[in-house]
C-alpha atoms as a PDB file:
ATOM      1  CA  UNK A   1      30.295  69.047 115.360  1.00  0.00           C
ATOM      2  CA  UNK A   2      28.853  71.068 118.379  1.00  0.00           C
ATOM      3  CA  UNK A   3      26.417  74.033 117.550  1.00  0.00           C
ATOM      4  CA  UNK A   4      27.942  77.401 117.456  1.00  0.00           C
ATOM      5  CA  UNK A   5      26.151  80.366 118.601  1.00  0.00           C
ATOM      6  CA  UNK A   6      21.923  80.931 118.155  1.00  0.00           C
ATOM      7  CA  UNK A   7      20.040  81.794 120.898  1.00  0.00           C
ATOM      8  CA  UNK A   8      20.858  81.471 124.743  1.00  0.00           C
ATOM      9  CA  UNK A   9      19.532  78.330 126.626  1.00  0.00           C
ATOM     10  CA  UNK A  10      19.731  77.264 130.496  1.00  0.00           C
ATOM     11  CA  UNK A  11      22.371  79.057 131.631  1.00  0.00           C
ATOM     12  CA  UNK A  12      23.275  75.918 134.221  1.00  0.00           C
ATOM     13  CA  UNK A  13      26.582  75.561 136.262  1.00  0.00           C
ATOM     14  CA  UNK A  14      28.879  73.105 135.318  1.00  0.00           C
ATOM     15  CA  UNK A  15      29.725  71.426 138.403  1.00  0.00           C
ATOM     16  CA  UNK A  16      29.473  67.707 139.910  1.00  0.00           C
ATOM     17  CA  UNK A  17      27.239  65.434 140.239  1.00  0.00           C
ATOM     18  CA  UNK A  18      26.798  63.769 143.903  1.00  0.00           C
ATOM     19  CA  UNK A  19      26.821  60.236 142.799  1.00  0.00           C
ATOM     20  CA  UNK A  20      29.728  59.477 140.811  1.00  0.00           C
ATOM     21  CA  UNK A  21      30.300  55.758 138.783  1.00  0.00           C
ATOM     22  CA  UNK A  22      26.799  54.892 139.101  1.00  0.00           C
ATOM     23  CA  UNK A  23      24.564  53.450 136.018  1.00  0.00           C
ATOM     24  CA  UNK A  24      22.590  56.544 135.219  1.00  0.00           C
ATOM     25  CA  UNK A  25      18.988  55.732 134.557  1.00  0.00           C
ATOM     26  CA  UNK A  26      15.683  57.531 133.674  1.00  0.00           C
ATOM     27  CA  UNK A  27      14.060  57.072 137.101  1.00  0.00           C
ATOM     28  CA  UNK A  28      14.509  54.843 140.303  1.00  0.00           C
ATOM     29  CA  UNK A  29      12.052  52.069 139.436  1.00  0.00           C
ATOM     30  CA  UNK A  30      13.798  51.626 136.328  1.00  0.00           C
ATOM     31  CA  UNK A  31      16.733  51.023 138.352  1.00  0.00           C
ATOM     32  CA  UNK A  32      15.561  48.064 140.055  1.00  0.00           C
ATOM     33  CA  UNK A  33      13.824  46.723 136.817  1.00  0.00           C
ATOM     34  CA  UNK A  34      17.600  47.065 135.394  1.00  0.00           C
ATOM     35  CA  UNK A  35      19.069  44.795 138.143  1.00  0.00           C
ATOM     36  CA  UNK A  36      16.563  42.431 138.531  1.00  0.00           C
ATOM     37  CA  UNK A  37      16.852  41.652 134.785  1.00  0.00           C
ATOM     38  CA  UNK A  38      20.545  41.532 134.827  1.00  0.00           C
ATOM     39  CA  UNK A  39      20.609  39.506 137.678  1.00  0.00           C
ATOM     40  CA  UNK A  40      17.728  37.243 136.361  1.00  0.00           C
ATOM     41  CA  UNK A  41      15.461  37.420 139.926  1.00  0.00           C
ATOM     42  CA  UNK A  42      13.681  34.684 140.304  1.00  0.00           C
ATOM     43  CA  UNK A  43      12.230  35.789 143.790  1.00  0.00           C
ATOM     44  CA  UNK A  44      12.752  38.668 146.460  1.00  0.00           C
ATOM     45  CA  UNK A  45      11.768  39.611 150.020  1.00  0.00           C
ATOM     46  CA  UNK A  46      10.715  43.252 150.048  1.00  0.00           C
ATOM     47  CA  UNK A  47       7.878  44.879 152.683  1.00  0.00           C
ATOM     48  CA  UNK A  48       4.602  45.732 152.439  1.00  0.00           C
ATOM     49  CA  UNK A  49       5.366  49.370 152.937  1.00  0.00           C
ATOM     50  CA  UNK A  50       7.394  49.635 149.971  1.00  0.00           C
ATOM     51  CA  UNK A  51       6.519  51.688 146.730  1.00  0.00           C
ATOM     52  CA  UNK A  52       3.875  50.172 144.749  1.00  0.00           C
ATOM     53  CA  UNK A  53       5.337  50.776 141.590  1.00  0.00           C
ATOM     54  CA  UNK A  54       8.290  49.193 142.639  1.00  0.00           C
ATOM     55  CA  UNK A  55       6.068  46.178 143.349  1.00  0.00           C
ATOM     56  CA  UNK A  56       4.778  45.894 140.443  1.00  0.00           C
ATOM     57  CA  UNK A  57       8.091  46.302 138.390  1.00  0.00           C
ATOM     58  CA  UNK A  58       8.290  43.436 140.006  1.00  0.00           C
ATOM     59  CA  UNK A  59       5.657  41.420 139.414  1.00  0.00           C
ATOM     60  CA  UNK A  60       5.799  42.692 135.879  1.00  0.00           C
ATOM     61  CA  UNK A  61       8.828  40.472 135.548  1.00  0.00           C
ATOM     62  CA  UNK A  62       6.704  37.224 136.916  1.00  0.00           C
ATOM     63  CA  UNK A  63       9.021  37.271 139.660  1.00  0.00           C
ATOM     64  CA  UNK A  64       7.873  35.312 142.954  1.00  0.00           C
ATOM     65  CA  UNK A  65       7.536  38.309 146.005  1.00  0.00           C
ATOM     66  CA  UNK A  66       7.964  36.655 149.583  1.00  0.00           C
ATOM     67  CA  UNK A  67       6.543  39.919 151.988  1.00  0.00           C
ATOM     68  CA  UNK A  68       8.034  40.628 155.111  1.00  0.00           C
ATOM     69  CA  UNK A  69       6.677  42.503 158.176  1.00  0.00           C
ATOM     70  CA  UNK A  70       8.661  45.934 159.656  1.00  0.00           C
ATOM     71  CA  UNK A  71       8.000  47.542 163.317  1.00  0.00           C
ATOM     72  CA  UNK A  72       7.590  50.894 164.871  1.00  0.00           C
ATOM     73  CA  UNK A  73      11.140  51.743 164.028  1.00  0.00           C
ATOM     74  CA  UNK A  74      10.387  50.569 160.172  1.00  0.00           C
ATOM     75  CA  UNK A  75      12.810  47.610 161.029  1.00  0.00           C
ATOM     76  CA  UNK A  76      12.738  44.023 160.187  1.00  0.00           C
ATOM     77  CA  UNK A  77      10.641  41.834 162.574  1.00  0.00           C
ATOM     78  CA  UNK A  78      11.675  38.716 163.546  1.00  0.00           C
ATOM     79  CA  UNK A  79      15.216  39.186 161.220  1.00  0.00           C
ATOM     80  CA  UNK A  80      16.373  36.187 162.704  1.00  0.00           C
ATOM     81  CA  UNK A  81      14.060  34.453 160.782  1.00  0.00           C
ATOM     82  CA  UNK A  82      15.712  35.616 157.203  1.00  0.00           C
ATOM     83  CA  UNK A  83      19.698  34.620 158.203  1.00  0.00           C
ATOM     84  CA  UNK A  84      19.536  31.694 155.794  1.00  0.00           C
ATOM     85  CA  UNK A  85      17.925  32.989 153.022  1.00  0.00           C
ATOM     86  CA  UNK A  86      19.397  32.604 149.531  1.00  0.00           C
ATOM     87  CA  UNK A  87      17.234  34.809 147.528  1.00  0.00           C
ATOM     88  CA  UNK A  88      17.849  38.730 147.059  1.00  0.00           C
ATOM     89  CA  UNK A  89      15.952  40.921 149.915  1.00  0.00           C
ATOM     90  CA  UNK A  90      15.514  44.631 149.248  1.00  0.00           C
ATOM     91  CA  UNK A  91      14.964  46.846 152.172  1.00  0.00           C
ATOM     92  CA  UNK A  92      14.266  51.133 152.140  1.00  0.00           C
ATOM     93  CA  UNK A  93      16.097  53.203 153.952  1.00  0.00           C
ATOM     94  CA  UNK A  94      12.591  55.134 154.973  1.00  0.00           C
ATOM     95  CA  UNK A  95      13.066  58.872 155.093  1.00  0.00           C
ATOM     96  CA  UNK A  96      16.589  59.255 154.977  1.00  0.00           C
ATOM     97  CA  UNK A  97      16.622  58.236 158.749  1.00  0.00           C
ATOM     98  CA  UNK A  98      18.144  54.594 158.430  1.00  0.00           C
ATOM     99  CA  UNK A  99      21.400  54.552 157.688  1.00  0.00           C
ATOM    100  CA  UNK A 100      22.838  52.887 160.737  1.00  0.00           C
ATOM    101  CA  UNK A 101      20.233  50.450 160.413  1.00  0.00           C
ATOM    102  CA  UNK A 102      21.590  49.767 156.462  1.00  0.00           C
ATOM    103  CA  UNK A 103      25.149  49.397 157.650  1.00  0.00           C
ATOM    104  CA  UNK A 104      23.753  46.411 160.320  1.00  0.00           C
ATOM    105  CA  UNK A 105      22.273  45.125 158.015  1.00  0.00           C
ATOM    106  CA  UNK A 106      24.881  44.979 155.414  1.00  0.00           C
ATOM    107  CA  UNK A 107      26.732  42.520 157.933  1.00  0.00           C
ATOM    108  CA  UNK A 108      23.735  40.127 158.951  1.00  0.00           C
ATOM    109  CA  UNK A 109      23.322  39.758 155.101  1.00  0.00           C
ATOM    110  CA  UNK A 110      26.990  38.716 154.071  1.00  0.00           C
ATOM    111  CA  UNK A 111      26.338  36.798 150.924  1.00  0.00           C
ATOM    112  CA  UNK A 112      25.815  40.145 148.821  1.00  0.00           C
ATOM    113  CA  UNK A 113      21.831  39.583 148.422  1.00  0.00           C
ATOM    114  CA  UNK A 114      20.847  42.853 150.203  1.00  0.00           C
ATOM    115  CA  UNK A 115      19.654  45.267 147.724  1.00  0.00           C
ATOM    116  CA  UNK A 116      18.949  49.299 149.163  1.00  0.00           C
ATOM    117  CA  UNK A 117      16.221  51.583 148.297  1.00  0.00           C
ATOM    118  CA  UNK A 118      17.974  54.848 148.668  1.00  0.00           C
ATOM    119  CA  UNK A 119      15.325  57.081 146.608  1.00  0.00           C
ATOM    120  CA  UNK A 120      14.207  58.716 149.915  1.00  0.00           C
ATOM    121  CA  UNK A 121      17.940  59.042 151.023  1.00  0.00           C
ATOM    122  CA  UNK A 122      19.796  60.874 148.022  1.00  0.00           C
ATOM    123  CA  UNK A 123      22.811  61.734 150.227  1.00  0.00           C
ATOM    124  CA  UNK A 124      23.330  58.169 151.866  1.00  0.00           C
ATOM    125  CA  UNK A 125      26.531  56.931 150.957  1.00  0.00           C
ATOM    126  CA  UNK A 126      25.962  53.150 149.025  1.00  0.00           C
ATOM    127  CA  UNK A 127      28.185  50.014 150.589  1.00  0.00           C
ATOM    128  CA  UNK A 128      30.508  48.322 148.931  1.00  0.00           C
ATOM    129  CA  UNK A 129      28.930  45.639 146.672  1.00  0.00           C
ATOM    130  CA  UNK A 130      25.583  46.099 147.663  1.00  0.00           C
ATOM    131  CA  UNK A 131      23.039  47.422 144.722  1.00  0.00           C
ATOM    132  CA  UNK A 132      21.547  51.077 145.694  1.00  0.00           C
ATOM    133  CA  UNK A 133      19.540  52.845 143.786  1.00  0.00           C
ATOM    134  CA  UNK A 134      18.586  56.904 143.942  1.00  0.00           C
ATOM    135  CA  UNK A 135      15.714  58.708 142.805  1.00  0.00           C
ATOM    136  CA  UNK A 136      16.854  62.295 142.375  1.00  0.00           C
ATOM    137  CA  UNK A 137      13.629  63.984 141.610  1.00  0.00           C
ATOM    138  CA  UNK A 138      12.283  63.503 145.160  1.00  0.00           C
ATOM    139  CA  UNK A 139      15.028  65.996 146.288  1.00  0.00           C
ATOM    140  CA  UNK A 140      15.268  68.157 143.647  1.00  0.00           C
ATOM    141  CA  UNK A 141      13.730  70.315 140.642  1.00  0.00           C
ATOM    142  CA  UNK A 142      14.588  67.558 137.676  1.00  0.00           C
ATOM    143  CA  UNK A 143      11.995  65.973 135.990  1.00  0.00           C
ATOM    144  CA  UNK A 144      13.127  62.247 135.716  1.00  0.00           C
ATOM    145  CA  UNK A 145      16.597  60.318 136.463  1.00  0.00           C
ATOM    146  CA  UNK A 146      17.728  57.497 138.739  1.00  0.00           C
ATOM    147  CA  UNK A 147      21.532  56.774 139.746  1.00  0.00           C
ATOM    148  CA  UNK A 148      22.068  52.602 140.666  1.00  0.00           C
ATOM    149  CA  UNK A 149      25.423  51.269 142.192  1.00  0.00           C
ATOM    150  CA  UNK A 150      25.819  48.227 140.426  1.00  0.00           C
ATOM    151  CA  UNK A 151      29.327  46.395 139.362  1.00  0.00           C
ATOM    152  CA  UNK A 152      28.230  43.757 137.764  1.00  0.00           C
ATOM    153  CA  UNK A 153      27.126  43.631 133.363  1.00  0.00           C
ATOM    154  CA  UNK A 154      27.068  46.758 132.822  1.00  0.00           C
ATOM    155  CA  UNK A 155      25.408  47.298 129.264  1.00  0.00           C
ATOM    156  CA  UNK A 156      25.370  50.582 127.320  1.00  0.00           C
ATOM    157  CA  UNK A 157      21.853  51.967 127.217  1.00  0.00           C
ATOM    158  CA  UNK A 158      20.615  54.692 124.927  1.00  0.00           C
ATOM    159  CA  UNK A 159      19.649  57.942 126.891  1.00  0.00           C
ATOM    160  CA  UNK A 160      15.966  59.511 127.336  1.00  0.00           C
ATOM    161  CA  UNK A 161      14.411  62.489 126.185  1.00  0.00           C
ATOM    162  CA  UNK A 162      13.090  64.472 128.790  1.00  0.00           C
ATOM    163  CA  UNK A 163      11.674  67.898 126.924  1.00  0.00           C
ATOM    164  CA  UNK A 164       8.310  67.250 127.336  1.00  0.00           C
ATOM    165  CA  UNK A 165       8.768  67.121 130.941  1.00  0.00           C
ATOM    166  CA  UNK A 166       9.236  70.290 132.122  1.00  0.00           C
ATOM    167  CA  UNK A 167       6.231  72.138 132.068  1.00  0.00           C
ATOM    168  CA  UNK A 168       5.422  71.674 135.875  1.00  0.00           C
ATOM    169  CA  UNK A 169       8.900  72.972 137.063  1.00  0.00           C
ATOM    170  CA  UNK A 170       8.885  75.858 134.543  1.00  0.00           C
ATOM    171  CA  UNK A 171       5.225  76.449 136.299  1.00  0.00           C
ATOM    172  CA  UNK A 172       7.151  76.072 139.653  1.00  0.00           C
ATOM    173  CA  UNK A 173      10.406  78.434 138.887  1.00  0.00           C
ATOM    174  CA  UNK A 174       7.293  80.838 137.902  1.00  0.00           C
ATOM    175  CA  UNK A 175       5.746  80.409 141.575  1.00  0.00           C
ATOM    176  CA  UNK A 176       2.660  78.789 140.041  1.00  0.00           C
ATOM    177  CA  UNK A 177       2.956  75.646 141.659  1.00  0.00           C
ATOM    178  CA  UNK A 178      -1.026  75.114 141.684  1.00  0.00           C
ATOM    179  CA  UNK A 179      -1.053  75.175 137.417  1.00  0.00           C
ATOM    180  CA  UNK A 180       1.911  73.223 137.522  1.00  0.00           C
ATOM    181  CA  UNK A 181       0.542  70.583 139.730  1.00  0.00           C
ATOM    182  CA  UNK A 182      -1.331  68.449 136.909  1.00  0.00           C
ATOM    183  CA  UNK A 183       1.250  68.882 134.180  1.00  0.00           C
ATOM    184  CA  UNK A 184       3.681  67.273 137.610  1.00  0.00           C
ATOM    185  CA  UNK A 185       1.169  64.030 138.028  1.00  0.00           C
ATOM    186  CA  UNK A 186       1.348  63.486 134.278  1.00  0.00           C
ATOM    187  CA  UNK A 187       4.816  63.661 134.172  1.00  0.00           C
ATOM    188  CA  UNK A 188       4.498  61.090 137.089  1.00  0.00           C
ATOM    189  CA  UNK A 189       2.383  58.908 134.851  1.00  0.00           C
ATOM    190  CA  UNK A 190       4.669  59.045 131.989  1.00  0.00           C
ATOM    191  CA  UNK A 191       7.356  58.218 134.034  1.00  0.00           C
ATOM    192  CA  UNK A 192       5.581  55.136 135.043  1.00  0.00           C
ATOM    193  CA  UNK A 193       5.142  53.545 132.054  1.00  0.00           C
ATOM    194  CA  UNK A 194       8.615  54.498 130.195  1.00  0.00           C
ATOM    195  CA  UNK A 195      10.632  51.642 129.199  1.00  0.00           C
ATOM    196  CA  UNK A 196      14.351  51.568 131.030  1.00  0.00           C
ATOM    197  CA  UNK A 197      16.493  54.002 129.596  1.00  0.00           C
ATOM    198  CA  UNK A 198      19.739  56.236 130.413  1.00  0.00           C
ATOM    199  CA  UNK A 199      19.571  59.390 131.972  1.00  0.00           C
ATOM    200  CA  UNK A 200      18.554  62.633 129.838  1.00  0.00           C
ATOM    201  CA  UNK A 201      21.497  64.900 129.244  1.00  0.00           C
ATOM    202  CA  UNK A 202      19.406  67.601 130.712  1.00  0.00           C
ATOM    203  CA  UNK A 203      18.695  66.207 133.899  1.00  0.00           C
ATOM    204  CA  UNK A 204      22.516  65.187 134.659  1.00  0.00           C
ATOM    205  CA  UNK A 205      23.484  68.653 133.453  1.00  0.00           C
ATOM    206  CA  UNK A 206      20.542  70.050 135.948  1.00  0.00           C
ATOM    207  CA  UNK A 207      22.212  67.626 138.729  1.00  0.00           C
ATOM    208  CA  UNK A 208      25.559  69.078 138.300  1.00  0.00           C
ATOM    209  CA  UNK A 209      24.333  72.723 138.929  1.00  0.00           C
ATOM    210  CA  UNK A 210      22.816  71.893 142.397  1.00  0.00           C
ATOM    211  CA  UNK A 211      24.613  73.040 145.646  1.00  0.00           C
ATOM    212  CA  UNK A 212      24.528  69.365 147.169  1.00  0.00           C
ATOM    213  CA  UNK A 213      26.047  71.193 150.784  1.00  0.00           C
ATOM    214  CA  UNK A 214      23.401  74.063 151.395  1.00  0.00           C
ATOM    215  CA  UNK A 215      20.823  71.519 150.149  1.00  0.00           C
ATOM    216  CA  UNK A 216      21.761  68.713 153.085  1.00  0.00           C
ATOM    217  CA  UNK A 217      21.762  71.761 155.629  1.00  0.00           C
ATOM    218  CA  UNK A 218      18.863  73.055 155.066  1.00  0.00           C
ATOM    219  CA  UNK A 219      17.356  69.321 155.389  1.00  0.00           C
ATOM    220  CA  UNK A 220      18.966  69.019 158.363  1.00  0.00           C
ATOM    221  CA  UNK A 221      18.299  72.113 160.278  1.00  0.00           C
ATOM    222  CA  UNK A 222      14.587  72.511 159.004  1.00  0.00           C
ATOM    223  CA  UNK A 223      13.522  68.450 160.533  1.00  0.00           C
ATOM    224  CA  UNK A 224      15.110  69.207 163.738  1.00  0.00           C
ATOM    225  CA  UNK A 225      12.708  72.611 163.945  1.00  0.00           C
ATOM    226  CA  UNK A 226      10.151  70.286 163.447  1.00  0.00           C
ATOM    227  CA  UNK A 227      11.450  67.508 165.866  1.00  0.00           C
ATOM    228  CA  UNK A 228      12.159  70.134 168.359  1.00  0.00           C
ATOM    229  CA  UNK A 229       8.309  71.194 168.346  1.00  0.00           C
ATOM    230  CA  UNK A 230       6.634  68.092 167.497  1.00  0.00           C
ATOM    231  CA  UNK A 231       8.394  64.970 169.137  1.00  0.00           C
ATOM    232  CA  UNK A 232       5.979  65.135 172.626  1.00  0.00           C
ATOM    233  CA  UNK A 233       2.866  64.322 169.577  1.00  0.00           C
ATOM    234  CA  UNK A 234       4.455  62.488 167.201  1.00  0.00           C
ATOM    235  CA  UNK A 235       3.925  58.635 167.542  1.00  0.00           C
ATOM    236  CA  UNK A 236       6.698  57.495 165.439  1.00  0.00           C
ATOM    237  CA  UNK A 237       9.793  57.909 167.402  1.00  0.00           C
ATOM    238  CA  UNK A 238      12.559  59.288 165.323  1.00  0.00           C
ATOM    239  CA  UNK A 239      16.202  60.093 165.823  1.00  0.00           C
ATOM    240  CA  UNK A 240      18.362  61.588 163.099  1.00  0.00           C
ATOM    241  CA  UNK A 241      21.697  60.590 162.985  1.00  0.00           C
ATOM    242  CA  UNK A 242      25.228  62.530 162.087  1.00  0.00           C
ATOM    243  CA  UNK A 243      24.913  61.321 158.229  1.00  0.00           C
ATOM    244  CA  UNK A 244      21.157  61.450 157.966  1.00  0.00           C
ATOM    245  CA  UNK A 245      19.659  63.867 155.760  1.00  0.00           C
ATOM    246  CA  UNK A 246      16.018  63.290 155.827  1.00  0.00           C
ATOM    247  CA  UNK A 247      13.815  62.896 153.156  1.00  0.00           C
ATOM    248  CA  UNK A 248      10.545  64.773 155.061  1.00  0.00           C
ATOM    249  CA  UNK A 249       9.760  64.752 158.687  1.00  0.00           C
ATOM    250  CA  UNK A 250       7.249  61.948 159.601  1.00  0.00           C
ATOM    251  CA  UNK A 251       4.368  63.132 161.830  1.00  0.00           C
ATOM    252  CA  UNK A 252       2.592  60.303 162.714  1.00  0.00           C
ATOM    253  CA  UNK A 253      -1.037  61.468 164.642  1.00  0.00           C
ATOM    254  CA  UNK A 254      -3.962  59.178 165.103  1.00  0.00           C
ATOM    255  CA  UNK A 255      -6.467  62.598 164.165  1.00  0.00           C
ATOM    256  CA  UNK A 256      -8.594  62.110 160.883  1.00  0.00           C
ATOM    257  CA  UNK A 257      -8.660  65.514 158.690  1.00  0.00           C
ATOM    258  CA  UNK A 258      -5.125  67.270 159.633  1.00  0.00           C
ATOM    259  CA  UNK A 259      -3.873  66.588 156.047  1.00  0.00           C
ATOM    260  CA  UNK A 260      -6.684  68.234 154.842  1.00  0.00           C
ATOM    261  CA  UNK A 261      -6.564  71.286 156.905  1.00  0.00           C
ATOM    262  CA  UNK A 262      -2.685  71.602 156.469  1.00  0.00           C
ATOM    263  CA  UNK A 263      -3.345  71.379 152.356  1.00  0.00           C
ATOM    264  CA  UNK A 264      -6.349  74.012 152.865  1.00  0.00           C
ATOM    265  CA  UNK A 265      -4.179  76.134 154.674  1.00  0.00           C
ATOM    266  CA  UNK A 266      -1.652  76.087 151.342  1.00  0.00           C
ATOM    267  CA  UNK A 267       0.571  73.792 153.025  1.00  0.00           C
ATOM    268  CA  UNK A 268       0.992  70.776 150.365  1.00  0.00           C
ATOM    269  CA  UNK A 269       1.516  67.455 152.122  1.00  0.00           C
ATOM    270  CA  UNK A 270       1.787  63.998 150.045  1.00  0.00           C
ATOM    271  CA  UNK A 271      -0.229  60.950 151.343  1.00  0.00           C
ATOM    272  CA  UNK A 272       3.167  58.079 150.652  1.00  0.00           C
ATOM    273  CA  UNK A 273       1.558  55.286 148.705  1.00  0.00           C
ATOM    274  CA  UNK A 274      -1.784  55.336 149.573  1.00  0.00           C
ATOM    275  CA  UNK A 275      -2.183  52.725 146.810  1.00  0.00           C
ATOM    276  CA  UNK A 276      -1.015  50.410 149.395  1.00  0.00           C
ATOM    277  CA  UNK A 277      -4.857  49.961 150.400  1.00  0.00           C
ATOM    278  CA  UNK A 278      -5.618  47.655 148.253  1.00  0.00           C
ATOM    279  CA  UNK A 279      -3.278  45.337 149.093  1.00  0.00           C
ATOM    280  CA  UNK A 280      -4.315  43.170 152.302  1.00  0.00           C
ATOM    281  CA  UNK A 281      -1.811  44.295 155.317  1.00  0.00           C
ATOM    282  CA  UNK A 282      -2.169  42.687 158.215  1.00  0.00           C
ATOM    283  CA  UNK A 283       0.914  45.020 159.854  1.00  0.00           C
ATOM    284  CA  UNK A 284      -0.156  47.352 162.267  1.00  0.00           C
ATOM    285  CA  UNK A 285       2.258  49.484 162.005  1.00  0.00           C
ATOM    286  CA  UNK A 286       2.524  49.166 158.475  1.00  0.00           C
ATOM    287  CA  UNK A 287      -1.185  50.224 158.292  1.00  0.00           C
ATOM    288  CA  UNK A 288      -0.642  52.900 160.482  1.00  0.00           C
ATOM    289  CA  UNK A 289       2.148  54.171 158.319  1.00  0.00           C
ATOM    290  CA  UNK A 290       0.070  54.239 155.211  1.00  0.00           C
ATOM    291  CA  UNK A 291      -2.777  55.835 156.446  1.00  0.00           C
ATOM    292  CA  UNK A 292      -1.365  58.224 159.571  1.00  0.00           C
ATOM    293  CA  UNK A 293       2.174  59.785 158.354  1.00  0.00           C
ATOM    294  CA  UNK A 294       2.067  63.525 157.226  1.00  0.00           C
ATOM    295  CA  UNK A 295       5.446  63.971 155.521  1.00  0.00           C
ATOM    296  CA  UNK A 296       6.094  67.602 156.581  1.00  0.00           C
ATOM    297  CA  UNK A 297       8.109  69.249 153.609  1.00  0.00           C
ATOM    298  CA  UNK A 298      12.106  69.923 154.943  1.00  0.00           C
ATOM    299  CA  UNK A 299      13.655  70.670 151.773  1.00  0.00           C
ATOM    300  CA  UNK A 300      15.870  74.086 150.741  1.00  0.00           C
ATOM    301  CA  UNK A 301      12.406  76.146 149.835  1.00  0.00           C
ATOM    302  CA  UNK A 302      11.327  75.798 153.708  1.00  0.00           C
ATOM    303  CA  UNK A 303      12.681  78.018 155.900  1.00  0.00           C
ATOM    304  CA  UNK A 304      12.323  78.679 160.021  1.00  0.00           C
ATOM    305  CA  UNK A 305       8.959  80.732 159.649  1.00  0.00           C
ATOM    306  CA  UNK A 306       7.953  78.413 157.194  1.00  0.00           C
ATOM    307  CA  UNK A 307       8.102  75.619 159.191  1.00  0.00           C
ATOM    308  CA  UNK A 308       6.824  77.786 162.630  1.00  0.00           C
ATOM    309  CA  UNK A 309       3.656  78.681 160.859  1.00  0.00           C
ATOM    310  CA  UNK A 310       3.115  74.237 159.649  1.00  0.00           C
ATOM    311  CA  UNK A 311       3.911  73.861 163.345  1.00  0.00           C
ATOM    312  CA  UNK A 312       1.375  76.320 164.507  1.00  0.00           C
ATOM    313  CA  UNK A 313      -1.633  75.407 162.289  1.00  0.00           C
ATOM    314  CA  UNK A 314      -0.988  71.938 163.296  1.00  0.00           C
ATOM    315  CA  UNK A 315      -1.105  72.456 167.076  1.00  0.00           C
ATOM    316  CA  UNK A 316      -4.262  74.875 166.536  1.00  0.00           C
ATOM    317  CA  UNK A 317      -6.038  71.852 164.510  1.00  0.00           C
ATOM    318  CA  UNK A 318      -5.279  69.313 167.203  1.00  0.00           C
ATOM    319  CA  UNK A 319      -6.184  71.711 170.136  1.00  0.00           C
ATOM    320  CA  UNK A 320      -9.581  72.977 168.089  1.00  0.00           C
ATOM    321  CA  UNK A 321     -10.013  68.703 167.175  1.00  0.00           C
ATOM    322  CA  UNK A 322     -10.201  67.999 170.982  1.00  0.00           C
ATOM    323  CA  UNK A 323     -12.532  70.544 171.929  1.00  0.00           C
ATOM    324  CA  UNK A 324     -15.338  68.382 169.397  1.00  0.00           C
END
């Protein structure tokens, strides 16, 4: 029997979610480690430039990891070289921006052993028969969940508990995003080391409040400010596509200190799995990516002026760099 009056709680719309007949999951990574133990993995391709958590999901599972090298377009190098191979071979659709390259590759990989990382592409569409897996929190204010297209052995799962893990968005809602930033890397580390599990009731009912439309707009419009401003500079060479909704706008400069200076100047950028140091990569470009990309923030908070004034103290630091 459901509770009956008390005191008020989220007052949440009840709407859809965007991904419908999915396996709903605590988090992304728990998403692969779901397939790969229903499918019994013995061994995977997967790049260098991938998440390292993912990696070692992986490797937690003793499963044999066969690396593979990407270009300047984060593409497959030498693909040619993979048209035979048996085993599963996961590739990311990096920054939302790859989705034409997905369906291509869905057709040079016809034996159903392509497996896409969608969790910096919530909106992407999944293919027919080919494993995808989401990671909702990078888009939006929910503190854990994952959504993985999967047909095959399906097993009921019992659901998390997420109510310890909302400290850093109620810190966030309360425009105290500084306070809120520690109780957000625990809740990172605690998501790291929970076992696979459904998806909190919370976070689904969060995820059906969310206007999907004005979210993939706003996306939209605020990368192509960027683009618009920053494509004579920028050294990766990007083009976003009808059904792209990026993830954040790559700036790729070969200047040492502009993160700092844009996170001094209040403007929070991520550094994308700089944990990928330690591992030995002889890539260029996957070097490069580690250690050059600013991810520019595109998402709903951002608006024009918002992303004028990122535009403008990054031009001032590269003019006032090349003066030294």
């Amino acid at each position: 029997m459901k509770d009956i009056g008390g005191y008020f709680g989220f007052e949440l719309k009840n709407g859809n979610e965007f991904h419908s007949k999915v396996v709903r999951l605590n988090s992304g990574r728990n998403c692969l480690d779901y397939f790969l133990e229903i499918e019994n993995v013995k061994e995977i391709f997967i790049s260098h430039y991938s998440c390292p958590e993912l990696i070692e999901k992986i490797n937690n599972r003793n499963i044999k990891i066969h690396f593979y090298k990407i270009d300047e377009n984060f593409e497959i190098l030498n693909l040619d070289e993979y048209i035979d191979v048996k085993c599963f071979f996961m590739y990311t659709n990096y920054f939302g921006l790859k989705n034409s390259y997905v369906l291509f590759l869905s057709k040079f990989f016809q034996n159903n052993i392509l497996i896409i990382d969608n969790a910096q592409s919530f909106f992407s569409s999944h293919l027919d028969n080919i494993a995808t897996f989401y990671s909702p929190r990078k888009f939006f204010g929910v503190p854990d969940g994952g959504y993985l297209y999967y047909n095959k052995n399906k097993r009921v799962i019992k659901a998390d508990n997420s109510l310890q893990s909302f400290k850093h968005l109620l810190l966030g809602a309360d425009k105290q995003v500084n306070k809120g930033y520690n109780y957000y890397k625990k809740n990172e580390e605690l998501i790291k080391n929970k076992p696979t599990l459904g998806m909190s009731e919370i976070t689904r009912k969060i995820l059906k409040s969310i206007d999907y439309k004005k979210i993939k707009n706003a996306r939209r419009k605020n990368f192509q400010v960027f683009h618009e401003s920053l494509k004579p500079i920028n050294k990766i060479k990007l083009n976003i596509e009808w059904n792209d909704v990026p993830y954040f706008y790559p700036l790729m400069v070969y200047r040492e200190g502009l993160r700092q200076h844009l996170i001094k100047n209040r403007i929070y950028v991520p550094k994308l799995w700089p944990k990928l140091n330690h591992l030995k990569i002889e890539n260029k470009y996957e070097y490069n990516f580690v250690n050059y990309i600013i991810p520019l923030p595109i998402d709903h908070r951002i608006y024009k002026r918002d992303c004028l004034k990122i535009i403008k103290v990054i031009i001032e630091f590269l003019k006032n760099d090349k003066k030294k």
